[in-house]
N, C-alpha and C. Protein backbone atom coordinates (compact mmCIF):
# COMPACT_ATOMS: atom_id res chain seq x y z
N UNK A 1 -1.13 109.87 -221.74
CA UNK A 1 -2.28 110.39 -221.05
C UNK A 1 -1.90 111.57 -220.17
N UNK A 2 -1.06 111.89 -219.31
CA UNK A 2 -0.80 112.37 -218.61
C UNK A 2 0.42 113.82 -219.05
N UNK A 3 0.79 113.53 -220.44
CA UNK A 3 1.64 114.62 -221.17
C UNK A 3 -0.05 115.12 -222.03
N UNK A 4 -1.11 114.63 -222.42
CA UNK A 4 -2.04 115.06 -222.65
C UNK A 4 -3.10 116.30 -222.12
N UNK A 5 -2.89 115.63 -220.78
CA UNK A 5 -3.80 116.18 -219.67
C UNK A 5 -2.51 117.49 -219.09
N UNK A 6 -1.83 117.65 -219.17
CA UNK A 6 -0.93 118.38 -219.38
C UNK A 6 -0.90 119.83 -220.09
N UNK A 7 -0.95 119.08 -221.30
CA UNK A 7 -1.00 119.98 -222.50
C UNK A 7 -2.49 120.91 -222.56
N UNK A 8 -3.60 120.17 -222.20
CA UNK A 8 -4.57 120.78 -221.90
C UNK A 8 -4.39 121.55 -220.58
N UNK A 9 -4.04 121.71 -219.72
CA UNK A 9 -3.98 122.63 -218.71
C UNK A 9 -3.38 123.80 -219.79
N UNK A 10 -1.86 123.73 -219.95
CA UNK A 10 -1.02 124.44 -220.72
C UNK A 10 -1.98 125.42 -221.51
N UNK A 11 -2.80 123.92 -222.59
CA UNK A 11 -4.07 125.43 -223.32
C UNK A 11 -4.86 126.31 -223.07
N UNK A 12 -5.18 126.02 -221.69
CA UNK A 12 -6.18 126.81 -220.91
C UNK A 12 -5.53 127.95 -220.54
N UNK A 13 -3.91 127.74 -219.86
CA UNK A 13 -3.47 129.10 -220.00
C UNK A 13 -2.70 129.94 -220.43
N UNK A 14 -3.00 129.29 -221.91
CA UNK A 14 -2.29 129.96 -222.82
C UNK A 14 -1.45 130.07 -223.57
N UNK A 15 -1.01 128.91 -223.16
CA UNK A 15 0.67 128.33 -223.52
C UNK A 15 0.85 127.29 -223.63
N UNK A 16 1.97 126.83 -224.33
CA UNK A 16 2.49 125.44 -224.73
C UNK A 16 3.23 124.59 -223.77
N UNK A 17 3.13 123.25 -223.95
CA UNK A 17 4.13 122.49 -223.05
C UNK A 17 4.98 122.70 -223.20
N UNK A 18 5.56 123.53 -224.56
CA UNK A 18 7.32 123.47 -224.32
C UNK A 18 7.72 124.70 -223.33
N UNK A 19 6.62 125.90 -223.47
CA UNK A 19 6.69 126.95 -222.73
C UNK A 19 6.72 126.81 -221.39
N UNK A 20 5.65 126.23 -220.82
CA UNK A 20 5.94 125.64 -219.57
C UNK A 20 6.69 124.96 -218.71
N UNK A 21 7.77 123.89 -219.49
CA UNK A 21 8.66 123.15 -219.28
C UNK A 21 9.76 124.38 -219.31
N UNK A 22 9.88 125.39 -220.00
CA UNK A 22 10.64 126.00 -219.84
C UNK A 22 10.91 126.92 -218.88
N UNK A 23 9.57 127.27 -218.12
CA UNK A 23 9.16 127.93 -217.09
C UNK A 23 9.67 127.12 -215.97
N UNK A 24 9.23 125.89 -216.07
CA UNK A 24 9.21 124.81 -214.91
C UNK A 24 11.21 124.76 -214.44
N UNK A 25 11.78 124.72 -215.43
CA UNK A 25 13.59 124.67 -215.61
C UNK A 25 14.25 125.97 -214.80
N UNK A 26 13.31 127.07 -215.68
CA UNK A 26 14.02 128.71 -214.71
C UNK A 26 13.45 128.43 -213.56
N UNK A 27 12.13 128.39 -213.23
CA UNK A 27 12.21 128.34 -211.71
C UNK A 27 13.27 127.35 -210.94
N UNK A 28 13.16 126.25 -211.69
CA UNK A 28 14.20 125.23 -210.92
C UNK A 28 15.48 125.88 -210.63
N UNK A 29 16.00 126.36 -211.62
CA UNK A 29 17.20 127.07 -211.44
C UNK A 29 17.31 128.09 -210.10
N UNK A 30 16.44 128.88 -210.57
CA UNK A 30 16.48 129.79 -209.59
C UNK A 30 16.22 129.81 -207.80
N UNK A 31 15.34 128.69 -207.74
CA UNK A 31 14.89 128.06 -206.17
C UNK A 31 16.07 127.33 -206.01
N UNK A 32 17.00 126.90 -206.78
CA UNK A 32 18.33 125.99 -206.65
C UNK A 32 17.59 124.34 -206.48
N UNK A 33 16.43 123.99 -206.79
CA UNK A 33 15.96 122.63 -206.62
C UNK A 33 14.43 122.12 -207.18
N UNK A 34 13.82 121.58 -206.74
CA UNK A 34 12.77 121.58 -207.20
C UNK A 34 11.54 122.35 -206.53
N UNK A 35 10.95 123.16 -207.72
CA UNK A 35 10.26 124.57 -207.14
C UNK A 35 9.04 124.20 -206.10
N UNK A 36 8.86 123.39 -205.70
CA UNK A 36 7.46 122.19 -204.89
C UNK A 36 7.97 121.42 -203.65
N UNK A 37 7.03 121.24 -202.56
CA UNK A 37 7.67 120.38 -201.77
C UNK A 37 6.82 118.78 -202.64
N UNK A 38 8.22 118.07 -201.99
CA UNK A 38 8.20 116.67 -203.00
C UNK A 38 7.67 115.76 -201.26
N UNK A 39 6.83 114.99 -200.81
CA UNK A 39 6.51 114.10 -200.11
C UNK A 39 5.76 112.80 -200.35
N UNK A 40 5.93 112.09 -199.34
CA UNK A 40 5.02 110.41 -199.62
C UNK A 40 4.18 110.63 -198.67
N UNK A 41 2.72 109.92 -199.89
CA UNK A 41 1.38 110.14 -199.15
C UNK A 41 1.23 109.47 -198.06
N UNK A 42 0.68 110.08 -196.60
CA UNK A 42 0.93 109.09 -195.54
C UNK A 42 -0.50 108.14 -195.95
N UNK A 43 -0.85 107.61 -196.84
CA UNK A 43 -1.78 106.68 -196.64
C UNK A 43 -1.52 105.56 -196.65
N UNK A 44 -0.16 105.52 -197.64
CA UNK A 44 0.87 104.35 -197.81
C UNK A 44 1.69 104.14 -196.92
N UNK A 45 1.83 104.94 -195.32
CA UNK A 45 2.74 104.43 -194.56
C UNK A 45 2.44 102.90 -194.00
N UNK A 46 3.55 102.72 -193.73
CA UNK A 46 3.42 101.13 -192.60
C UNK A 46 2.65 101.03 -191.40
N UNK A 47 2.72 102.23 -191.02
CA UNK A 47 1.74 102.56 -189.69
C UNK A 47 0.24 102.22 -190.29
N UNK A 48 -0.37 103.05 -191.05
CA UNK A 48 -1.33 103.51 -191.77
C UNK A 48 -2.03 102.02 -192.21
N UNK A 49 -0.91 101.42 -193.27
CA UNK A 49 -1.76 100.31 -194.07
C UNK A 49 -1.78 98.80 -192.58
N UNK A 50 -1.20 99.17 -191.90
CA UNK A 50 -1.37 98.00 -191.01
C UNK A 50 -2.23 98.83 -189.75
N UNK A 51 -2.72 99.69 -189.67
CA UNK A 51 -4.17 100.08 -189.07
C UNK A 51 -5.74 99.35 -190.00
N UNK A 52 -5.40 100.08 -191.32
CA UNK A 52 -6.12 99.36 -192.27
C UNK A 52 -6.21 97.93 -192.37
N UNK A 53 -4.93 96.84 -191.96
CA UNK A 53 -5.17 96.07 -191.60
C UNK A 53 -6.18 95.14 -190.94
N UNK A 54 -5.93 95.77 -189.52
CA UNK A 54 -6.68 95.71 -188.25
C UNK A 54 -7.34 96.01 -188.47
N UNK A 55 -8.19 97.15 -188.99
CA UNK A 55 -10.04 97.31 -189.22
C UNK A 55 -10.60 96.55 -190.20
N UNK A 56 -9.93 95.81 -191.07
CA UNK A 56 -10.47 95.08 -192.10
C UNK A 56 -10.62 93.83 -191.48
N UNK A 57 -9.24 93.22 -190.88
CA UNK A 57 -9.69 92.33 -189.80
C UNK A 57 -10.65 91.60 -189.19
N UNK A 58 -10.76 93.13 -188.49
CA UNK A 58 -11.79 93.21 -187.53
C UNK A 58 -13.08 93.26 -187.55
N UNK A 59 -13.08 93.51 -188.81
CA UNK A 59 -14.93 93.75 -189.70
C UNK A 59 -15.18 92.49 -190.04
N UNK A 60 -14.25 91.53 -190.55
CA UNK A 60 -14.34 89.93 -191.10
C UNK A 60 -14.61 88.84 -189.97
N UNK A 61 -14.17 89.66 -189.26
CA UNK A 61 -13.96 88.45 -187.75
C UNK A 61 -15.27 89.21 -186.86
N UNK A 62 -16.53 89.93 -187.01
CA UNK A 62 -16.98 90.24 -186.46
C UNK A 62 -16.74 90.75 -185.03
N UNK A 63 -15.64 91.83 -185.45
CA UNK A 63 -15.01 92.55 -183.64
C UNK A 63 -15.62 93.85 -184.27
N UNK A 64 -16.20 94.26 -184.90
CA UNK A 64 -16.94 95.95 -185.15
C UNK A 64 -17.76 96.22 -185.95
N UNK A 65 -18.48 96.95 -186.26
CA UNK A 65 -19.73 96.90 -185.96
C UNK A 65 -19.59 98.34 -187.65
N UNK A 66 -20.62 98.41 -188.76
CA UNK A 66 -20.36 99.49 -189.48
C UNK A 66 -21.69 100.78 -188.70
N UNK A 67 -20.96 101.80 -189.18
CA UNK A 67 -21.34 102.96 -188.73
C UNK A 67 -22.49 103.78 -189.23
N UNK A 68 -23.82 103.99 -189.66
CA UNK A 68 -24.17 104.61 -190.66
C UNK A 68 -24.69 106.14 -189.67
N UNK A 69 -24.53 107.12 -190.30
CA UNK A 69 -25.04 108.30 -189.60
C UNK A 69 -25.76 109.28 -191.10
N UNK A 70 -26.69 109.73 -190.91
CA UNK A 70 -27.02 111.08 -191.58
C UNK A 70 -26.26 111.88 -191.83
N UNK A 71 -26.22 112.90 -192.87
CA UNK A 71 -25.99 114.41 -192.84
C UNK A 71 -25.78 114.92 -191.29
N UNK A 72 -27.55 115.16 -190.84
CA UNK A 72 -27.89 115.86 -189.60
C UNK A 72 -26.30 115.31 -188.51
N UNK A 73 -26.66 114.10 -188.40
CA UNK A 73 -25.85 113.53 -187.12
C UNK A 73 -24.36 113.72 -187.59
N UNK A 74 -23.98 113.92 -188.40
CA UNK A 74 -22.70 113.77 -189.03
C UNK A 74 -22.15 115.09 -188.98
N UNK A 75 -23.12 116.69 -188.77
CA UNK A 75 -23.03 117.63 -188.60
C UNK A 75 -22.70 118.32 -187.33
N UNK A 76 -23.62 117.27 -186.54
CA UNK A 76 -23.58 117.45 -185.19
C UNK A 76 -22.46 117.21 -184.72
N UNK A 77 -21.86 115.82 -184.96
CA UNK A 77 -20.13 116.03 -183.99
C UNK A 77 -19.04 116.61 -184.88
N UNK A 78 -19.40 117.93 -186.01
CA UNK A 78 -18.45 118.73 -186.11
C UNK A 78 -18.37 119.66 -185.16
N UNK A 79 -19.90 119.79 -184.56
CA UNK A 79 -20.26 121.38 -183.56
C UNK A 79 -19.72 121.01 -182.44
């Protein structure tokens, strides 16, 4: 699926996966590493999923309350 979805980008511009992979190698070479910064999504941190925790919690155990706002109002505390 994902060497698929791939290959279709590739066709769109113009070129083949092998072309690209080959592209993808010289740059590597040349940046001396990998041409991208490589990071972990903070959604998966420990901090993060044990906040998620606590609000899920807290919604089950009736300590909070859900939020609903409009567009309008939802606009308003960007301004």
């Amino acid at each position: 699926m994902v060497k698929q979805q791939a290959e279709n980008v590739c066709s769109e511009l113009g070129m083949s996966l092998s072309t690209a992979t080959n592209l993808f190698y010289k740059k590597m070479i040349s940046y001396g590493g990998i041409p991208f910064e490589l990071k972990v999504d903070p959604f998966y941190s420990q901090e993060n999923q044990a906040h998620l925790d606590k609000v899920i919690r807290n919604y089950y155990e009736d300590k909070s309350k859900l939020v609903h706002k409009d567009i309008v109002e939802l606009e308003k505390m960007v301004e």
